[in-house]
N, C-alpha and C. Protein backbone atom coordinates (compact mmCIF):
# COMPACT_ATOMS: atom_id res chain seq x y z
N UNK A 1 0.82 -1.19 0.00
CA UNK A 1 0.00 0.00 0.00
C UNK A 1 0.87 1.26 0.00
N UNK A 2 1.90 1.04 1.14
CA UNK A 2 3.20 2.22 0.94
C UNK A 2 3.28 2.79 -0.27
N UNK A 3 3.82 1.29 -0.89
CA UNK A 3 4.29 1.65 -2.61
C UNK A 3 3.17 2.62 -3.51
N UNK A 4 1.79 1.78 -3.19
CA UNK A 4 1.18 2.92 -4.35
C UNK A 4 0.85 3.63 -3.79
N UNK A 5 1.42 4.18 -2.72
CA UNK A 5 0.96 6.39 -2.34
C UNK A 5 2.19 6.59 -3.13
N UNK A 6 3.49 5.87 -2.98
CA UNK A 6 4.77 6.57 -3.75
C UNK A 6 4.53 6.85 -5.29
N UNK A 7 4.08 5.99 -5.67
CA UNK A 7 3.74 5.51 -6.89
C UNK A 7 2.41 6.58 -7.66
N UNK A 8 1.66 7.47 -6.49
CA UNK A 8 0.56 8.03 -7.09
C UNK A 8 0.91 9.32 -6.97
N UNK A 9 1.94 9.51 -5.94
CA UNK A 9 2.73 10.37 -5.66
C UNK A 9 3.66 10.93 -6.88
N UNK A 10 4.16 9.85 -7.56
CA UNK A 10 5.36 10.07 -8.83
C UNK A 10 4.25 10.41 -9.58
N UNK A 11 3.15 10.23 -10.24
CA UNK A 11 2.21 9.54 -11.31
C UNK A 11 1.83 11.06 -11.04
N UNK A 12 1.70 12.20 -9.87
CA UNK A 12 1.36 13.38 -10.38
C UNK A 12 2.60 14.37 -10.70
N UNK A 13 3.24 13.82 -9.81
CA UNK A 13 4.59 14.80 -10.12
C UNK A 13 4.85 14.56 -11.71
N UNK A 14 4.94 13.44 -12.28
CA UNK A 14 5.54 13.11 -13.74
C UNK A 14 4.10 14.32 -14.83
N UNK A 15 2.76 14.07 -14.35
CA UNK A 15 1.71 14.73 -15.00
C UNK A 15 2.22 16.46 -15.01
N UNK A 16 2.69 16.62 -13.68
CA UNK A 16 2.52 18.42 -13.87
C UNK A 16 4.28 18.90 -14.76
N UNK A 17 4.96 17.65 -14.64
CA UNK A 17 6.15 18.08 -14.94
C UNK A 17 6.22 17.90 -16.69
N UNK A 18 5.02 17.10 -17.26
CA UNK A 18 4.89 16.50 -18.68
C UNK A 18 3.80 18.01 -19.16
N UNK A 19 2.80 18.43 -18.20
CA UNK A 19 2.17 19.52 -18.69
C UNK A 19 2.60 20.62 -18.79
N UNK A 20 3.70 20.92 -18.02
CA UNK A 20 3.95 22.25 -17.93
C UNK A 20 5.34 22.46 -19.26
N UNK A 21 5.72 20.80 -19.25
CA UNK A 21 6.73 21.47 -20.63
C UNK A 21 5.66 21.64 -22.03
N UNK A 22 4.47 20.38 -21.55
CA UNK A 22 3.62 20.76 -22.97
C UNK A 22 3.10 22.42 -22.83
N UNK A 23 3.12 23.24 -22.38
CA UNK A 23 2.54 24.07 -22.22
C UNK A 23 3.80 25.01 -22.59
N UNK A 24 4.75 25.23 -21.97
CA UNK A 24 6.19 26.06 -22.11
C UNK A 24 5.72 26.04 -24.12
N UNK A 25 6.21 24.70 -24.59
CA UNK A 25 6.18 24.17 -25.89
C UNK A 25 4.90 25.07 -26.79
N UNK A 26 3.95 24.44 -26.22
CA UNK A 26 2.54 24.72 -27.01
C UNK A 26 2.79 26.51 -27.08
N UNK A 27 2.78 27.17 -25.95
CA UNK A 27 3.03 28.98 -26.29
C UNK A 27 4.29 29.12 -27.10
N UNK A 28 5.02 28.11 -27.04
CA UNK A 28 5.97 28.92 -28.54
C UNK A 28 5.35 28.60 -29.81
N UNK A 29 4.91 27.94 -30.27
CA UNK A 29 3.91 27.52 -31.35
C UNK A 29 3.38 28.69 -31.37
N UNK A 30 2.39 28.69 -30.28
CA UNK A 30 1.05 29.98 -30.55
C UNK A 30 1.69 31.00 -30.71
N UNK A 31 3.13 31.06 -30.81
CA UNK A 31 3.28 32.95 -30.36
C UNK A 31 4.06 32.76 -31.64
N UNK A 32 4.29 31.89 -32.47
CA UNK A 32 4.84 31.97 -33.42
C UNK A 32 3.34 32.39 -34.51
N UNK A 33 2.36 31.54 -34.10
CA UNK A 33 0.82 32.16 -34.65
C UNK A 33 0.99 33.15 -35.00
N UNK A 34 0.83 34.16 -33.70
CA UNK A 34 0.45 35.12 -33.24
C UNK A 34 1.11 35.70 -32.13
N UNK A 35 2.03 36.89 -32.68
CA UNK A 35 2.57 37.81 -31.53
C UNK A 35 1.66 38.10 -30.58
N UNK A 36 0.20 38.87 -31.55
CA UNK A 36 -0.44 39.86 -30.67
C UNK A 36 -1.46 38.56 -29.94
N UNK A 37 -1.56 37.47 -30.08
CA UNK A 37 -2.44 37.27 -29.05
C UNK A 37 -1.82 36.72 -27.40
N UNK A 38 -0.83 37.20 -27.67
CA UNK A 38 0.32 37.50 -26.07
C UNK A 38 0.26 39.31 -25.72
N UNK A 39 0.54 39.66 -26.95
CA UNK A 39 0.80 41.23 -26.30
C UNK A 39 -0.78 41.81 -26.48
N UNK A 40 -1.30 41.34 -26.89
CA UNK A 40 -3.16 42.14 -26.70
C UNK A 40 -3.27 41.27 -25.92
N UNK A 41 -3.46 40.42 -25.16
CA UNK A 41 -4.54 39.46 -24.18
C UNK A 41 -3.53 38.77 -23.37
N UNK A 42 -2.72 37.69 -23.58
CA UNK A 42 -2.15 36.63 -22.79
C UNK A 42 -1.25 37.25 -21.77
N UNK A 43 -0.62 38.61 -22.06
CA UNK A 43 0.54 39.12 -20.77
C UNK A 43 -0.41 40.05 -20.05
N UNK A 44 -1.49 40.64 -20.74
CA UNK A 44 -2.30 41.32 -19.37
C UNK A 44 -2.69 40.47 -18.72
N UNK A 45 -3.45 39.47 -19.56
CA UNK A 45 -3.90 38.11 -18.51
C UNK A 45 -3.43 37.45 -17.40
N UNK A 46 -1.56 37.27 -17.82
CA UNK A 46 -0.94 36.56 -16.70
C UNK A 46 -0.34 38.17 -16.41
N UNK A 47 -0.74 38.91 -15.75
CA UNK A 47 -0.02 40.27 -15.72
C UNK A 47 1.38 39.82 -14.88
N UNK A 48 1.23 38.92 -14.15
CA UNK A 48 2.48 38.35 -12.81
C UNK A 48 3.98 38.44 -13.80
N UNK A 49 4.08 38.27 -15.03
CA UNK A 49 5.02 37.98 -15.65
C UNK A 49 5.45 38.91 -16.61
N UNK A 50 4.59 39.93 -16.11
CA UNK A 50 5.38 41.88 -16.82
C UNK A 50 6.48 42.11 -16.97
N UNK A 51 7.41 41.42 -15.59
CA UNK A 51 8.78 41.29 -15.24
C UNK A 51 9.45 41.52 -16.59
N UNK A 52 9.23 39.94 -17.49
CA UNK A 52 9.88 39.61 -18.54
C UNK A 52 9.30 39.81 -19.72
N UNK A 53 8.81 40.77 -19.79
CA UNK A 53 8.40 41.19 -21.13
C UNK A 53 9.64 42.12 -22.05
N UNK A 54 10.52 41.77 -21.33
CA UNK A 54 11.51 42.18 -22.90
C UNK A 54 12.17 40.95 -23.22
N UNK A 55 11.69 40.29 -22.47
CA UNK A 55 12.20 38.68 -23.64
C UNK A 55 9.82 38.33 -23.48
N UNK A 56 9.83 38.11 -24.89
CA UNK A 56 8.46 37.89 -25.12
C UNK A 56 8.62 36.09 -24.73
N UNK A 57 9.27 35.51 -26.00
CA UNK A 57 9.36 34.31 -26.17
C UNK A 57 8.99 34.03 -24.45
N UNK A 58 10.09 34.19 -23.93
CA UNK A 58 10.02 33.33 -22.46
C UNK A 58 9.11 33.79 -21.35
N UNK A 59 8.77 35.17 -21.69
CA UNK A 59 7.15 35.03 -21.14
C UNK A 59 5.99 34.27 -21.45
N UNK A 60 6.13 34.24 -23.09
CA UNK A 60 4.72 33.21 -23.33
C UNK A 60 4.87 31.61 -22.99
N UNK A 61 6.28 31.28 -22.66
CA UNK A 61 6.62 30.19 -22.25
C UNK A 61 6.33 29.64 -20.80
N UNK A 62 6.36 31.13 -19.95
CA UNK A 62 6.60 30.56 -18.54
C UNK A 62 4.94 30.90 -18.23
N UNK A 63 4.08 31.43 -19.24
CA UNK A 63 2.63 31.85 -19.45
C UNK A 63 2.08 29.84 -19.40
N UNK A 64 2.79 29.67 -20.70
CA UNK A 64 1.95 28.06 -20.48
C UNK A 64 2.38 27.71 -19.93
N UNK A 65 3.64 27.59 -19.11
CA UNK A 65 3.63 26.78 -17.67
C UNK A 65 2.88 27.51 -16.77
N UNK A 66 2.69 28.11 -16.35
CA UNK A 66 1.20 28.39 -15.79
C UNK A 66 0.09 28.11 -15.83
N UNK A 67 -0.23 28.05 -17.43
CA UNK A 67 -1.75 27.95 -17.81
C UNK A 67 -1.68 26.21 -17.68
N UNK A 68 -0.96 25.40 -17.33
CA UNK A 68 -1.06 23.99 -17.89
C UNK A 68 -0.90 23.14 -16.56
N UNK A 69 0.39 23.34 -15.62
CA UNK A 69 0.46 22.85 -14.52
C UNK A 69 -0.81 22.32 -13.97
N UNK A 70 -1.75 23.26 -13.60
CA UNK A 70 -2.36 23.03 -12.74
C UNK A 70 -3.59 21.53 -13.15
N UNK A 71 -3.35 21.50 -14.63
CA UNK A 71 -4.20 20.30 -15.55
C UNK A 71 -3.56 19.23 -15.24
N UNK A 72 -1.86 19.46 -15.36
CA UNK A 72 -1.59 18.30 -15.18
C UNK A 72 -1.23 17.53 -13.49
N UNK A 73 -1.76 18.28 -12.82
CA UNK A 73 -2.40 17.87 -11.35
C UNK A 73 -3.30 17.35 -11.28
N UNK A 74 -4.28 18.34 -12.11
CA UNK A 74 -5.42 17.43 -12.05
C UNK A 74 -5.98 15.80 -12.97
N UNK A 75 -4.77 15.68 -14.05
CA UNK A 75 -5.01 14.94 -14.76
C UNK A 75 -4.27 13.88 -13.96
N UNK A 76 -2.90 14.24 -13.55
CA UNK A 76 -2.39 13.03 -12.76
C UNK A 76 -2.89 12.68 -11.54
N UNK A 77 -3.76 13.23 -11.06
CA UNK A 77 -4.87 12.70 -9.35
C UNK A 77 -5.42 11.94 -10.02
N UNK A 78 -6.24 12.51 -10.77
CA UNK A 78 -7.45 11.46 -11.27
C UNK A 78 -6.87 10.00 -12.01
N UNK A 79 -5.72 9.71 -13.18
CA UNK A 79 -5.22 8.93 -13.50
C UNK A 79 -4.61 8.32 -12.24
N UNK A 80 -3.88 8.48 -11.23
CA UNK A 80 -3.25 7.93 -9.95
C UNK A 80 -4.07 7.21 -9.24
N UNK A 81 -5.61 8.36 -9.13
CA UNK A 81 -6.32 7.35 -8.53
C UNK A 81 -6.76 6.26 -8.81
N UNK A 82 -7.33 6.32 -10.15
CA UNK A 82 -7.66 5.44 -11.06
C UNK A 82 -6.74 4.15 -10.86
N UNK A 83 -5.16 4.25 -11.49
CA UNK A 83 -4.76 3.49 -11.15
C UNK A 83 -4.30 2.46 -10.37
N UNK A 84 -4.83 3.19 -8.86
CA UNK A 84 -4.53 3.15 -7.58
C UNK A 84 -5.34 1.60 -7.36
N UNK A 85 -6.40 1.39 -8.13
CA UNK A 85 -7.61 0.33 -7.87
C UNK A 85 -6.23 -0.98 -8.84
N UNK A 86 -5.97 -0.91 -9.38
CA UNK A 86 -4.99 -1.90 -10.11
C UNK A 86 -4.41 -2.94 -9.18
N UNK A 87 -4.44 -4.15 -9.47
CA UNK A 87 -4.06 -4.98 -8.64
C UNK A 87 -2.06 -4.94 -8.23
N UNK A 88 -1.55 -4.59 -8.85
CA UNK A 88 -0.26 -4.71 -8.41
C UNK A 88 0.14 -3.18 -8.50
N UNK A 89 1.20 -3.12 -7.81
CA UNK A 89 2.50 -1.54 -7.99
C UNK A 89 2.33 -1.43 -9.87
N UNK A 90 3.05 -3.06 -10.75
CA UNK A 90 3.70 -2.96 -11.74
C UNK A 90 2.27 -2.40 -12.91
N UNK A 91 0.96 -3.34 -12.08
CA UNK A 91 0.41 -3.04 -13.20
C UNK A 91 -0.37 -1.11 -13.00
N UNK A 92 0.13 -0.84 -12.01
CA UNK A 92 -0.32 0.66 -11.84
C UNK A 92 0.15 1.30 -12.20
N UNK A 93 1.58 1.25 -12.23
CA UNK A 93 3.06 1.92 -13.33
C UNK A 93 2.35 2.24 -14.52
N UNK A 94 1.88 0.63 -15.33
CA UNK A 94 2.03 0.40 -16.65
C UNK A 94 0.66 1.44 -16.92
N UNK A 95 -0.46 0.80 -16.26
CA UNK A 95 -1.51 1.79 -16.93
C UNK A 95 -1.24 3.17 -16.79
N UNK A 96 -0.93 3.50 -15.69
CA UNK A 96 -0.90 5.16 -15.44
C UNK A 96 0.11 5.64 -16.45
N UNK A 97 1.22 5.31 -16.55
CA UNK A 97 1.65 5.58 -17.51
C UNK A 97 1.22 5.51 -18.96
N UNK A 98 0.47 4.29 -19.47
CA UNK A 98 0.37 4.92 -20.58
C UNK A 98 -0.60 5.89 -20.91
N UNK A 99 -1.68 5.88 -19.33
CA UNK A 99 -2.57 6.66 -19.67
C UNK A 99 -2.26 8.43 -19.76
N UNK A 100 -1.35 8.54 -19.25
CA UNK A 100 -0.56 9.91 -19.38
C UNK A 100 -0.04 10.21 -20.50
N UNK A 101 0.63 9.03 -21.16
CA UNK A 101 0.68 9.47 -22.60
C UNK A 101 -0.10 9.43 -23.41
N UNK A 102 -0.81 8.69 -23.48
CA UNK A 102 -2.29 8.76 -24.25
C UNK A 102 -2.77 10.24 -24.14
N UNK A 103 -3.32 10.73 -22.90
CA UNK A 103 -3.26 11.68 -22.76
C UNK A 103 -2.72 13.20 -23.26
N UNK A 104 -1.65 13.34 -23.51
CA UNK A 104 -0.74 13.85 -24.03
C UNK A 104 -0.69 14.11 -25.29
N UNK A 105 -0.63 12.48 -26.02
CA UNK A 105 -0.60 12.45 -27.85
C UNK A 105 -2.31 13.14 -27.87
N UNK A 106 -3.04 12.54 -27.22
CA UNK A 106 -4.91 12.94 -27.71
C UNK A 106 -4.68 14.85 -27.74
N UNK A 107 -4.06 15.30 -26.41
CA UNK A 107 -4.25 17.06 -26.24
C UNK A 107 -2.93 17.75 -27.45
N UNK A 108 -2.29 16.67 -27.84
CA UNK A 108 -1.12 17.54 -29.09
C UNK A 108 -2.15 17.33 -30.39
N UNK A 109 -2.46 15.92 -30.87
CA UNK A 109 -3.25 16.06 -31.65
C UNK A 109 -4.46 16.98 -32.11
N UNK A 110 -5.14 16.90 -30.90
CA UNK A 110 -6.11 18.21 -30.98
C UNK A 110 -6.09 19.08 -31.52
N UNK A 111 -4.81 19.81 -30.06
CA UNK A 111 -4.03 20.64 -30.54
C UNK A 111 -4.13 21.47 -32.05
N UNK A 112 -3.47 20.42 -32.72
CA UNK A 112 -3.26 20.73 -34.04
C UNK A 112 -4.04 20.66 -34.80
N UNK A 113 -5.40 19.91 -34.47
CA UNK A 113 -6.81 19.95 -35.11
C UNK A 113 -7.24 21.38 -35.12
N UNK A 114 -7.26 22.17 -33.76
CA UNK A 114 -7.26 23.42 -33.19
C UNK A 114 -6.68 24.57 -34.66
N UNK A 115 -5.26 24.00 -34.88
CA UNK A 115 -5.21 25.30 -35.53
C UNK A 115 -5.63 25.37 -36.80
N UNK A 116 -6.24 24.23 -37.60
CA UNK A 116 -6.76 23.71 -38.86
C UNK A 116 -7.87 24.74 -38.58
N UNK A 117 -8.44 24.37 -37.16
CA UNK A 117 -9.86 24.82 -37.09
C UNK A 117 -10.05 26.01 -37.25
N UNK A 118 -8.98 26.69 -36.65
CA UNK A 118 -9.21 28.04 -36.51
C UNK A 118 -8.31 28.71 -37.55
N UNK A 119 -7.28 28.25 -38.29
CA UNK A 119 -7.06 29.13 -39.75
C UNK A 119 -8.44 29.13 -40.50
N UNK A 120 -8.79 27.79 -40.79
CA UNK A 120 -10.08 27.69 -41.68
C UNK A 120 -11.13 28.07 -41.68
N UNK A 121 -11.37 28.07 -40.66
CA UNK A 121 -13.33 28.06 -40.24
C UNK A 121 -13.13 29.07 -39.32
N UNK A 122 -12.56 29.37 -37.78
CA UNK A 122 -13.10 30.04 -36.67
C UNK A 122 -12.82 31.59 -38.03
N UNK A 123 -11.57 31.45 -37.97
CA UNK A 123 -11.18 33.08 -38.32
C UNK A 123 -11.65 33.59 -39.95
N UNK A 124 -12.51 32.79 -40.52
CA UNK A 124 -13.32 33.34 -41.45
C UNK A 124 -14.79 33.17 -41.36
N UNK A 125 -15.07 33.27 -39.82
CA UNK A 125 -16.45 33.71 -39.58
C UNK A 125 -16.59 34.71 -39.06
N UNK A 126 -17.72 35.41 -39.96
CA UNK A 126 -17.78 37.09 -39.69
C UNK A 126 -18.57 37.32 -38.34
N UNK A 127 -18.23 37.06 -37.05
CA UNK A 127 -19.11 37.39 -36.21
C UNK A 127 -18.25 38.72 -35.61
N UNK A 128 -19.22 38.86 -34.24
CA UNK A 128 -18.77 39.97 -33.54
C UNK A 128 -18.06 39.48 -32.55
N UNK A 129 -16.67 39.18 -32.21
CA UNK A 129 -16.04 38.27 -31.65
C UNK A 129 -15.33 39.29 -30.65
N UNK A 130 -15.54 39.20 -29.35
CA UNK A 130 -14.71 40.20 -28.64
C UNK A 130 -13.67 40.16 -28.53
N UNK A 131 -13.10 40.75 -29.20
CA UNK A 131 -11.45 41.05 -29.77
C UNK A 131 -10.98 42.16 -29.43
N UNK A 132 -9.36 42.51 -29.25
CA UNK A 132 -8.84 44.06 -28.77
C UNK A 132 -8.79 44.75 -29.99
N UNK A 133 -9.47 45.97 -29.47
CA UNK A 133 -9.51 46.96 -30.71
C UNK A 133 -8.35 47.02 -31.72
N UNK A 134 -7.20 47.26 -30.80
CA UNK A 134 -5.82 47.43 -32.15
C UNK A 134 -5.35 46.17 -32.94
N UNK A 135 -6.35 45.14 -33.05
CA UNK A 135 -5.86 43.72 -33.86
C UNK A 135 -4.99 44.25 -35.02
N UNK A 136 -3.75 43.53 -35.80
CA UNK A 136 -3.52 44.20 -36.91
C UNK A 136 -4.36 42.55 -37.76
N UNK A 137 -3.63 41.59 -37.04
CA UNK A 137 -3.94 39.87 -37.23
C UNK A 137 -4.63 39.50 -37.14
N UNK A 138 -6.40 39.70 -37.15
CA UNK A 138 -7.15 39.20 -37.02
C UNK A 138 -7.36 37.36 -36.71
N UNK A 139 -6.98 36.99 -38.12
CA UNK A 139 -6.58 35.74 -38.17
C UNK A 139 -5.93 34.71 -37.37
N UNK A 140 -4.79 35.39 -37.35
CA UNK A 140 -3.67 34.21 -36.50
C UNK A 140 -3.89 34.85 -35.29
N UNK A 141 -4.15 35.78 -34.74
CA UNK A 141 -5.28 35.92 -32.95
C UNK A 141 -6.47 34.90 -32.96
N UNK A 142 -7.09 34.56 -33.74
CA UNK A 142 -8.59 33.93 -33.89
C UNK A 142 -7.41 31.90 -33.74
N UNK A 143 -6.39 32.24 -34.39
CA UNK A 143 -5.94 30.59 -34.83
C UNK A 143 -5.00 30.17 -33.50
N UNK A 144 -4.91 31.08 -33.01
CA UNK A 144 -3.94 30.88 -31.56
C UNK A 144 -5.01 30.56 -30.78
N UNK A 145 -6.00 31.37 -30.22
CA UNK A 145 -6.91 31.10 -29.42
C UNK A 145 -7.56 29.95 -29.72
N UNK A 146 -7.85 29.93 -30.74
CA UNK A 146 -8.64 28.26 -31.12
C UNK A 146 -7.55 27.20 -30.52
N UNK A 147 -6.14 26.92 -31.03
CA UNK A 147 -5.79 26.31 -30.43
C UNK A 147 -5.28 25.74 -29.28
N UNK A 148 -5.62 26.56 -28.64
CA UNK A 148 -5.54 27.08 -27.04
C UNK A 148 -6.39 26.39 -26.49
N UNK A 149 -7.93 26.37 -27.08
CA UNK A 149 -9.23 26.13 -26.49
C UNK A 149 -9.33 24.72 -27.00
N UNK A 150 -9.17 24.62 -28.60
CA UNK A 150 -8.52 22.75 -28.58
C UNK A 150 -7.80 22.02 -28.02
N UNK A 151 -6.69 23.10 -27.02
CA UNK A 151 -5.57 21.64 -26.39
C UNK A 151 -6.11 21.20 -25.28
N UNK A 152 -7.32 22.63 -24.87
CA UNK A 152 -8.08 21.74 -23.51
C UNK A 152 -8.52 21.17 -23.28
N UNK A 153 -9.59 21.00 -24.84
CA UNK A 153 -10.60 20.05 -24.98
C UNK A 153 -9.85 18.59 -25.03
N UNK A 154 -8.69 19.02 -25.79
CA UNK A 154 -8.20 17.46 -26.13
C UNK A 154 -7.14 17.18 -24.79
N UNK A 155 -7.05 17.50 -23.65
CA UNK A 155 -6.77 17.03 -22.38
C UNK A 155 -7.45 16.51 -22.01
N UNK A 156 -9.07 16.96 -21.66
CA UNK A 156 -10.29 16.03 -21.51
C UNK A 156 -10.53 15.02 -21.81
N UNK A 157 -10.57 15.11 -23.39
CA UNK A 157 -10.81 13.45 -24.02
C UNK A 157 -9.63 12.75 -24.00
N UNK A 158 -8.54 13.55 -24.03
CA UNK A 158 -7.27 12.40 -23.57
C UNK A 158 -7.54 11.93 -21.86
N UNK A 159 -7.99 12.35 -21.68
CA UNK A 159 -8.05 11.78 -19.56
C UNK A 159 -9.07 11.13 -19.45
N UNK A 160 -10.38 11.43 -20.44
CA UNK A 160 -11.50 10.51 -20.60
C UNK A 160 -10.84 8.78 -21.15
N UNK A 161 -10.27 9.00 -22.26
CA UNK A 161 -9.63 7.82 -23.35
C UNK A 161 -8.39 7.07 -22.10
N UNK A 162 -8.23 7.83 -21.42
CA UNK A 162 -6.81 7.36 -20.31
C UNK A 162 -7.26 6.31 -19.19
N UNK A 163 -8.25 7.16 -18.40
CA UNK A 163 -9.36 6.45 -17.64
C UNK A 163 -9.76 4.99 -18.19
N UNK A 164 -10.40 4.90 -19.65
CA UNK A 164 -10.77 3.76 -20.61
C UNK A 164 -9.59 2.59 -20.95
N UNK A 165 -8.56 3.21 -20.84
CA UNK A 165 -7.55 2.65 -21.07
C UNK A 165 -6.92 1.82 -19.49
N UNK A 166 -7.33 2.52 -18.32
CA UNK A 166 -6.96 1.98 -17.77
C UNK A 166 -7.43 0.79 -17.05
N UNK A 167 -9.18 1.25 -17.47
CA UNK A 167 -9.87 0.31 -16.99
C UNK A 167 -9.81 -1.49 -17.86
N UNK A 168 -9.49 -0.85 -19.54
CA UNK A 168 -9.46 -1.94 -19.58
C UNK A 168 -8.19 -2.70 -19.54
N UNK A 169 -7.30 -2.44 -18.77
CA UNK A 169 -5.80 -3.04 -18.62
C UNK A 169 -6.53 -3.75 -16.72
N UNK A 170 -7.26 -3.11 -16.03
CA UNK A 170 -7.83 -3.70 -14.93
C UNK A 170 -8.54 -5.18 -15.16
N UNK A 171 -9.25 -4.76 -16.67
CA UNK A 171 -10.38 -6.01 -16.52
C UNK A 171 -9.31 -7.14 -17.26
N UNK A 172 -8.76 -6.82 -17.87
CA UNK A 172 -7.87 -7.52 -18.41
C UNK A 172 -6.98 -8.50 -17.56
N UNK A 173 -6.53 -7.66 -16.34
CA UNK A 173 -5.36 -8.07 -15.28
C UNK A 173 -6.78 -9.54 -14.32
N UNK A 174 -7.37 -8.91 -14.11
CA UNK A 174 -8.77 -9.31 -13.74
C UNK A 174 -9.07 -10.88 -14.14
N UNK A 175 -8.96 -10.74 -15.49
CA UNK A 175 -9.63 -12.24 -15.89
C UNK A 175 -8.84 -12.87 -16.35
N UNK A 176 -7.42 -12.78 -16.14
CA UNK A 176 -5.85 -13.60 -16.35
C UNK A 176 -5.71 -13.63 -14.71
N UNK A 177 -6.32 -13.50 -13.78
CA UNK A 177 -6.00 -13.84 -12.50
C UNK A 177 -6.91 -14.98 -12.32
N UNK A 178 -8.32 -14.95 -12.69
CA UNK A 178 -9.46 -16.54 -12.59
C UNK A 178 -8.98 -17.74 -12.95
């Protein structure tokens, strides 16, 4: 029992330490998008990190480690616990782990569904989209944010698909024990 608190213990530490580089990662992407949707919205947002606004890059970097950490806490509790029901240490390793990567590939994939979505479709719909007045980019502000709002979604269904995954490595472990 020791073992799997250590073990659920690692299983979040490894989650916030896997989200927060996906996140460091994912804002250089977006800011390669889009300057202005850091300097119109994302540095007032995290205002804490004004500090370093003469290096942009590594503000929007230490921006998604911010914006992401705290997911991958919550993604690694819930996977830990999950795994926690697993009959052995080894087989709690194995699922939790892959369910973290599963996890991971599902919110990059997205991800990148995200910015399809939003070159194509979000940012050539004419709505009234509350946007900062001085946009010059309309576009790649509309394709950053989309993919922003896709990597969350696809954390979800990656932690949904992770969960699934782990259960069936349980039922599995389950009916090779009868």
């Amino acid at each position: 029992m020791a073992k799997k608190f250590s073990l659920l213990i690692l299983i979040i530490l490894l989650s916030i330490i896997l989200a927060s580089i996906y996140g460091f990662l994912h804002n250089q992407i977006s800011y390669s998008i889009s300057t202005e949707y850091f300097t119109e919205f994302k540095f007032d947002q995290f205002w804490s990190v004004k500090y370093t606004l003469d290096f942009p890059r590594m503000s929007a970097g230490l921006i998604g480690i911010a914006s992401t950490w705290w997911f991958g806490l919550l993604i690694g509790l819930i996977i830990g616990i999950v795994g926690f029901f697993q009959p052995t240490t080894k087989i709690m390793w194995k699922s939790s782990y892959g369910a973290i990567i599963r996890t991971l590939g599902i919110a990059i994939g997205i991800g990148i569904v995200g910015i399809l979505v939003g070159q194509f479709i979000i940012s050539n719909i004419n709505a009234n989209w509350n946007l900062p007045a001085e946009l010059i980019d309309r576009k790649s502000f509309l394709t950053a944010g989309t993919m922003h709002n896709f990597s969350y979604l696809g954390g979800v269904i990656g932690l949904i698909y992770g969960i699934i995954y782990q259960l069936k490595i349980k039922k599995a472990s389950a009916q090779h024990r009868i």
